[in-house]
N, C-alpha and C. Protein backbone atom coordinates (compact mmCIF):
# COMPACT_ATOMS: atom_id res chain seq x y z
N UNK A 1 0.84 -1.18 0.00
CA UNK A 1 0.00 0.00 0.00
C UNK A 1 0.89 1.25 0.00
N UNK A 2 0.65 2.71 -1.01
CA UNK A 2 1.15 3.34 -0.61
C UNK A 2 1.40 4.36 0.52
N UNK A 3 1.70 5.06 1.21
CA UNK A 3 2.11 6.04 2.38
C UNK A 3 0.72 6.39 2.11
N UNK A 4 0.37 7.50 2.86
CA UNK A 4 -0.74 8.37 3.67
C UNK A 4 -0.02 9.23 3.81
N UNK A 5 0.01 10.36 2.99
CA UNK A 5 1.07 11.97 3.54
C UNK A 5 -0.01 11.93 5.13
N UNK A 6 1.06 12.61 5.76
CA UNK A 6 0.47 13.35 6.94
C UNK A 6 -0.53 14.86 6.37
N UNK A 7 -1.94 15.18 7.07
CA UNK A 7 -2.41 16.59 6.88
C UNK A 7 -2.72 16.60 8.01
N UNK A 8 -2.45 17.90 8.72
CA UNK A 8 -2.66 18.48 9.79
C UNK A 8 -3.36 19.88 9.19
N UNK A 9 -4.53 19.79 9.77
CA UNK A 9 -5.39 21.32 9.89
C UNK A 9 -6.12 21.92 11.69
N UNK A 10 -5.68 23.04 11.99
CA UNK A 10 -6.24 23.46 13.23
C UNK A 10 -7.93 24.16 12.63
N UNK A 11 -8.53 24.67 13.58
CA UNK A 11 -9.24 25.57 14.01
C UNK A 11 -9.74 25.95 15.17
N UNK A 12 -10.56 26.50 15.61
CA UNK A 12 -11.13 27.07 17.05
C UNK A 12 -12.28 27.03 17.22
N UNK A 13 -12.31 25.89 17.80
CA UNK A 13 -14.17 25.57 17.40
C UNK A 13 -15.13 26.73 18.72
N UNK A 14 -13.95 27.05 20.37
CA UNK A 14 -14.83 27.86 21.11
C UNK A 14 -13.65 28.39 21.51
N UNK A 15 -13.72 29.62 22.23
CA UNK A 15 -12.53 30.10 22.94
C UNK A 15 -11.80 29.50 23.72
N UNK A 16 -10.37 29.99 23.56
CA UNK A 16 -9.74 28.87 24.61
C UNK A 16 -9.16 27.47 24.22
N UNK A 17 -10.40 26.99 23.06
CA UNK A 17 -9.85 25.98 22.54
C UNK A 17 -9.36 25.39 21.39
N UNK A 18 -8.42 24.62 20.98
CA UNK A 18 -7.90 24.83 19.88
C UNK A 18 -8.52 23.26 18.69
N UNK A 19 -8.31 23.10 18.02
CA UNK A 19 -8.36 21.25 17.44
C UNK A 19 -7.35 21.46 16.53
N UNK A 20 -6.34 20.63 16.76
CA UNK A 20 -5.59 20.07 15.38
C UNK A 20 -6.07 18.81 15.30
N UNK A 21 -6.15 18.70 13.83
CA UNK A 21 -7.19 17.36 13.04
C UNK A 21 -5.81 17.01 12.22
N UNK A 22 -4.99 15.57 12.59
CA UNK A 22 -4.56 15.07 11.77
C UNK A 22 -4.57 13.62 11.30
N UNK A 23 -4.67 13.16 9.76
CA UNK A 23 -5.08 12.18 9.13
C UNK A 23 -3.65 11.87 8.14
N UNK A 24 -3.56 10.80 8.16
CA UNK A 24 -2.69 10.18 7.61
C UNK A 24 -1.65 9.31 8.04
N UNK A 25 -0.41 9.49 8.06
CA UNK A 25 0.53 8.63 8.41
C UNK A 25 1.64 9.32 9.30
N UNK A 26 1.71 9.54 10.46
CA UNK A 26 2.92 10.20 11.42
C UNK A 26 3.99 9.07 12.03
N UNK A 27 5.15 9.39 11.38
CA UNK A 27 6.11 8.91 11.12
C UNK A 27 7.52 9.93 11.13
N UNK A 28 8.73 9.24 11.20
CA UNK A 28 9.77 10.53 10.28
C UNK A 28 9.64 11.19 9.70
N UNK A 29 9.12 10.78 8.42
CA UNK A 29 9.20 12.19 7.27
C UNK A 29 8.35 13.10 7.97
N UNK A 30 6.65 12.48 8.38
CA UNK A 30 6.12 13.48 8.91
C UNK A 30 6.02 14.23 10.00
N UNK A 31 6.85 13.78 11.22
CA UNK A 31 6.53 14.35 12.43
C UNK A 31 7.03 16.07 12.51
N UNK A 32 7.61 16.59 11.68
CA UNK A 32 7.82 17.61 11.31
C UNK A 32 6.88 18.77 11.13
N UNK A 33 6.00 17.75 10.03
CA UNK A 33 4.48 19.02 10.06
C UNK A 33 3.91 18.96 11.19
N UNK A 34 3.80 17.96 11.83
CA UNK A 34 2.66 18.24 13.12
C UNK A 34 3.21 19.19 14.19
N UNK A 35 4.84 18.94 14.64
CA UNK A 35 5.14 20.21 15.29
C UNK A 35 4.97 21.40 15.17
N UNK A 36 5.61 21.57 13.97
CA UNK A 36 5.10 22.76 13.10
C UNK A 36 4.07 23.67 13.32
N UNK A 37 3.30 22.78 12.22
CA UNK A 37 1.96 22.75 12.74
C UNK A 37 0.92 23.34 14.48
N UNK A 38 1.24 22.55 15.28
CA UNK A 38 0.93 23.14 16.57
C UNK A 38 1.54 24.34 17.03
N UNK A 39 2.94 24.51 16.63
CA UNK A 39 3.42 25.57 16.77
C UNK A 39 3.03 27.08 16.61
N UNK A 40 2.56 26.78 15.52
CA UNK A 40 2.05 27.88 14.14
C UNK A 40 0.72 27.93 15.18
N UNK A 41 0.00 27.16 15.37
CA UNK A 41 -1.46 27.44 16.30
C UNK A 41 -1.14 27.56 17.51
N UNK A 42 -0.25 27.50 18.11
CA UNK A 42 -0.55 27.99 19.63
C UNK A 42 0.61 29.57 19.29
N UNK A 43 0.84 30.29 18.36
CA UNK A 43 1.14 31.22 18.36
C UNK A 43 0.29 32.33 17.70
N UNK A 44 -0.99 31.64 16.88
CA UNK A 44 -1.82 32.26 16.55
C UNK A 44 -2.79 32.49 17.63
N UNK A 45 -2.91 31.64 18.94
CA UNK A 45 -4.19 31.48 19.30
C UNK A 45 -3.24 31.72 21.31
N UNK A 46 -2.89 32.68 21.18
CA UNK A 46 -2.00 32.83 22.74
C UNK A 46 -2.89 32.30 24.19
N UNK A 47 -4.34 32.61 23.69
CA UNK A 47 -4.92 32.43 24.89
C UNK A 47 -5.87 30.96 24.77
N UNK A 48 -5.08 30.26 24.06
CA UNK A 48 -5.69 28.77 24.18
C UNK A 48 -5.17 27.98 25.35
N UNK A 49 -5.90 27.44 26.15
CA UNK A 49 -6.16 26.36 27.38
C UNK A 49 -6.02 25.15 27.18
N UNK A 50 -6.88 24.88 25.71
CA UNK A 50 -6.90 23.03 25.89
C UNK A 50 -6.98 23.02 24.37
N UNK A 51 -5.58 22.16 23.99
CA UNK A 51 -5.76 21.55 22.55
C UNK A 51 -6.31 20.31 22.20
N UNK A 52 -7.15 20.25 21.60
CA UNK A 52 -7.88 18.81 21.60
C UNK A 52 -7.17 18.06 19.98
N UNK A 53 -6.58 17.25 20.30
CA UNK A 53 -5.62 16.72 18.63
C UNK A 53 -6.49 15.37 18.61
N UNK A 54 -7.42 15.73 17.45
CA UNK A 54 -8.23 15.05 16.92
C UNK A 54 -7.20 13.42 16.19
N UNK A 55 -6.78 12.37 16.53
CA UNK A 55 -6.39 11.29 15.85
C UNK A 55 -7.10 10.34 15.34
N UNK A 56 -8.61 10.76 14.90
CA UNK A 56 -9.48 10.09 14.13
C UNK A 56 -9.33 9.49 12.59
N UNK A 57 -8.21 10.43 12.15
CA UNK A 57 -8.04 10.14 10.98
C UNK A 57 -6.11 9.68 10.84
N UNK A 58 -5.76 9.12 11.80
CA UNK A 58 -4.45 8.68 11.59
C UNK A 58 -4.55 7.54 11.78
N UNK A 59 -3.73 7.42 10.49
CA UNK A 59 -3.69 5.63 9.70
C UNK A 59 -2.24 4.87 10.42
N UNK A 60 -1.53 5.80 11.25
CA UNK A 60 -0.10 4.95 11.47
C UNK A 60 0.82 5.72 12.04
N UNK A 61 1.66 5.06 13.25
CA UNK A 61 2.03 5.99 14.00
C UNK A 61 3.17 5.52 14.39
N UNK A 62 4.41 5.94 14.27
CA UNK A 62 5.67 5.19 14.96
C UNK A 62 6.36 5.55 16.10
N UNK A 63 7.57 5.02 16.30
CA UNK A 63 8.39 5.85 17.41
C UNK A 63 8.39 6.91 16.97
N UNK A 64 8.53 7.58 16.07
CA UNK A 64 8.98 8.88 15.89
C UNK A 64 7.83 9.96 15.75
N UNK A 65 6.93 9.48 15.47
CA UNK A 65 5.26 9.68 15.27
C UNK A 65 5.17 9.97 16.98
N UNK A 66 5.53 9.19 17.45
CA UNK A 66 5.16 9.26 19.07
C UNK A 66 6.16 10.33 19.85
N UNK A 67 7.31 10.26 19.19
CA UNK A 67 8.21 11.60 19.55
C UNK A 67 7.63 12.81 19.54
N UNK A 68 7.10 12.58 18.11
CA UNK A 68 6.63 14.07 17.65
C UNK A 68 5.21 14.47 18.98
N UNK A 69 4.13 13.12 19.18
CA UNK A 69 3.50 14.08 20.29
C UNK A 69 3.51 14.11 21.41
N UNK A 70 5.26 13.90 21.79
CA UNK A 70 5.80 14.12 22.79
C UNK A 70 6.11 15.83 22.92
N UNK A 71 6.63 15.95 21.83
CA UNK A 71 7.19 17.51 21.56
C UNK A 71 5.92 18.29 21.76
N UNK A 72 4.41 17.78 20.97
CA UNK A 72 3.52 18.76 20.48
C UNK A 72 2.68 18.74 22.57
N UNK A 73 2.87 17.61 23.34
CA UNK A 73 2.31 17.98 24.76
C UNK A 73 3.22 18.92 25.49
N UNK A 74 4.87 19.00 25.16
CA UNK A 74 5.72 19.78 25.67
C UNK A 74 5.51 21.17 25.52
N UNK A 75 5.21 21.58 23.82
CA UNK A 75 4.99 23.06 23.07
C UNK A 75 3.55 23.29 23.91
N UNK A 76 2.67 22.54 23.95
CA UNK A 76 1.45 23.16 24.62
C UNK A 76 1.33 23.08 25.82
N UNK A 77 2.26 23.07 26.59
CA UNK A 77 1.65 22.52 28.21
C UNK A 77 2.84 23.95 28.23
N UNK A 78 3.68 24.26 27.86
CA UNK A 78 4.81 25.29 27.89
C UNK A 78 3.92 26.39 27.42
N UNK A 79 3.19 26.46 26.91
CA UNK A 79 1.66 27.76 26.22
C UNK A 79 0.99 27.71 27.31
N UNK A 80 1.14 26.85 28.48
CA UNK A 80 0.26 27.02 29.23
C UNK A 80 -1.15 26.22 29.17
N UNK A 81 -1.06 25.43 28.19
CA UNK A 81 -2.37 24.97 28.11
C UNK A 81 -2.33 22.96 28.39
N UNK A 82 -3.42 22.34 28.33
CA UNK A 82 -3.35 20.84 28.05
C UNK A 82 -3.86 20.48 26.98
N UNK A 83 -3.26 19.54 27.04
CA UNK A 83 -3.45 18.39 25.26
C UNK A 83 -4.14 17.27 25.68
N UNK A 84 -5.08 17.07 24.93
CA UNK A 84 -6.01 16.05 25.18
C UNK A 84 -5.83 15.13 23.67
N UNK A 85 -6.11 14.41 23.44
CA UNK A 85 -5.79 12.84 22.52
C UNK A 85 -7.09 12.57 21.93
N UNK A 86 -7.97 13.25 21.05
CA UNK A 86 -9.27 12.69 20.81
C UNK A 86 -9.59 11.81 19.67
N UNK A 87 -9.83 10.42 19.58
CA UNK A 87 -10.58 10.11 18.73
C UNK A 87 -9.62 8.58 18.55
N UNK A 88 -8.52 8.27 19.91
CA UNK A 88 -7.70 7.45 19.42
C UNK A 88 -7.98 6.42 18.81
N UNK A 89 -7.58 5.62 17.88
CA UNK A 89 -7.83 4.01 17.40
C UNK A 89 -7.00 3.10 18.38
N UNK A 90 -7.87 2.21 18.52
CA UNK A 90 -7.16 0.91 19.58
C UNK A 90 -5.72 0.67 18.60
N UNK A 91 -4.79 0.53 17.23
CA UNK A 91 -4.07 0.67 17.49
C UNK A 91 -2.93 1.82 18.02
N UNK A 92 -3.38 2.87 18.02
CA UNK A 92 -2.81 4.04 19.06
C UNK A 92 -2.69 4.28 20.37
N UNK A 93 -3.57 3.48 20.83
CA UNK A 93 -4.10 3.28 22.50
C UNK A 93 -2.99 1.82 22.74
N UNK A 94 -2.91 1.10 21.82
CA UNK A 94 -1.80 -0.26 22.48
C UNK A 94 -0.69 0.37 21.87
N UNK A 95 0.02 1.46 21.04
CA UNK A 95 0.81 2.08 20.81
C UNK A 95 1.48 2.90 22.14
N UNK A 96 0.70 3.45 22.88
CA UNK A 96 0.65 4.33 23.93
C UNK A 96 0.55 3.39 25.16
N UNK A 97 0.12 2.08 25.29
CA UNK A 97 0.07 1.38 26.32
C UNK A 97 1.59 0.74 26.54
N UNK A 98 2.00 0.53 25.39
CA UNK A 98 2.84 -0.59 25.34
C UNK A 98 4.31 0.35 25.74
N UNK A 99 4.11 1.63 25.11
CA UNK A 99 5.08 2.23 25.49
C UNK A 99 5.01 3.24 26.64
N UNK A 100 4.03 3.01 27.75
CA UNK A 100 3.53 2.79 29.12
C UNK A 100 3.23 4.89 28.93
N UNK A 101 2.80 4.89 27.61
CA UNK A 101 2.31 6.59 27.75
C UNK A 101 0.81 7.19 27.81
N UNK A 102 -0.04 6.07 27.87
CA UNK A 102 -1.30 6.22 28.27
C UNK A 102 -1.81 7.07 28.92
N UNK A 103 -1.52 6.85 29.90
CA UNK A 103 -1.75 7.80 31.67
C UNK A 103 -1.34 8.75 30.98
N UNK A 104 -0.18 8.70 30.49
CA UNK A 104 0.16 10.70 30.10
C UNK A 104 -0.86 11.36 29.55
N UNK A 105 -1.03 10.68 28.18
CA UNK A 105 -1.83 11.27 27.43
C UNK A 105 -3.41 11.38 27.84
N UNK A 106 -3.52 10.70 28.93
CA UNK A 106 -5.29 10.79 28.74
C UNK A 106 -5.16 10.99 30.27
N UNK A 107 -4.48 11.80 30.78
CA UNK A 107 -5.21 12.68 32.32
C UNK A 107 -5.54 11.54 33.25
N UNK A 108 -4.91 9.53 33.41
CA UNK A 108 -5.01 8.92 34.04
C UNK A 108 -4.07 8.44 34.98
N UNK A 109 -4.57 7.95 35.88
CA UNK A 109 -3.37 7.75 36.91
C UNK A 109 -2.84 8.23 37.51
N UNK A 110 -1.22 7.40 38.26
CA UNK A 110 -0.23 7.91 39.32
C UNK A 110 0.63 8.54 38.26
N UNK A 111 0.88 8.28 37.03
CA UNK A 111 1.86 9.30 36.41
C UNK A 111 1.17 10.25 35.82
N UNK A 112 0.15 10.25 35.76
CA UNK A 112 -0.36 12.12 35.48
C UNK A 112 -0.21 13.25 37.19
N UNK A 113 -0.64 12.34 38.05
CA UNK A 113 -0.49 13.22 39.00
C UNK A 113 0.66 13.02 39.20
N UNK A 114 1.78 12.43 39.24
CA UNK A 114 2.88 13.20 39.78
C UNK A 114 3.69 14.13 38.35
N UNK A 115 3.35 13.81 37.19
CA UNK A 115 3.97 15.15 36.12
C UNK A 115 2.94 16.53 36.77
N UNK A 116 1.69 16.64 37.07
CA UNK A 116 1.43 17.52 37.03
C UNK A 116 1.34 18.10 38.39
N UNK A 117 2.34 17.47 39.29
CA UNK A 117 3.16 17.69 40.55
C UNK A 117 4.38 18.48 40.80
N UNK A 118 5.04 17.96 39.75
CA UNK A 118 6.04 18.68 39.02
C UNK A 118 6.10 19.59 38.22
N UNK A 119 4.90 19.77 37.79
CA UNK A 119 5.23 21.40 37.00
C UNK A 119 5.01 22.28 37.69
């Protein structure tokens, strides 16, 4: 089969809050746009709170895919705001289990409260 470019599109569906919607394939080549990407929106949007990153439409996700929304919870939690994970596919959720980042991403557990102990 061939690749799935990565597309990442934001908007602001209410104040405060942001959605990046991305579909396709996040990987190396692509983890680039999605930083980017968030970047570019949490500098357009200063007084956003909670980014909601729609992964309804991502077909595939690697280590580096997973780097990248390592970086994109770092860039937004550093804006001041939280990142929420919406729309995961069970393989993204055993992606995130396996590499014990679950709890991070979805506001569960003893390792959300002690990161957000530490900030």
């Amino acid at each position: 089969m061939p690749p799935h470019p990565l597309a990442c599109t934001w908007s602001i569906p209410h104040p405060g809050v942001a959605r990046l919607t991305v579909t396709g394939e996040l990987d190396y080549e692509s983890q680039p746009a999605l930083v980017r990407t968030a970047r570019e929106m949490l500098a357009a949007q200063p007084d956003c709170r909670t980014v909601r990153l729609d992964c309804g439409g991502l077909s595939f996700c690697d280590s580096s895919g997973l780097a990248a929304l390592l970086m994109v919870d770092r860039l937004v939690r550093s804006a001041g705001a939280a990142l929420q994970l919406d729309n995961r596919s069970p393989e993204l959720d055993r992606l995130l289990r396996r590499t014990s980042l679950l709890a991070h991403f979805t506001g569960t557990g003893a390792e959300n409260a002690q990161r957000q102990r530490d900030s």
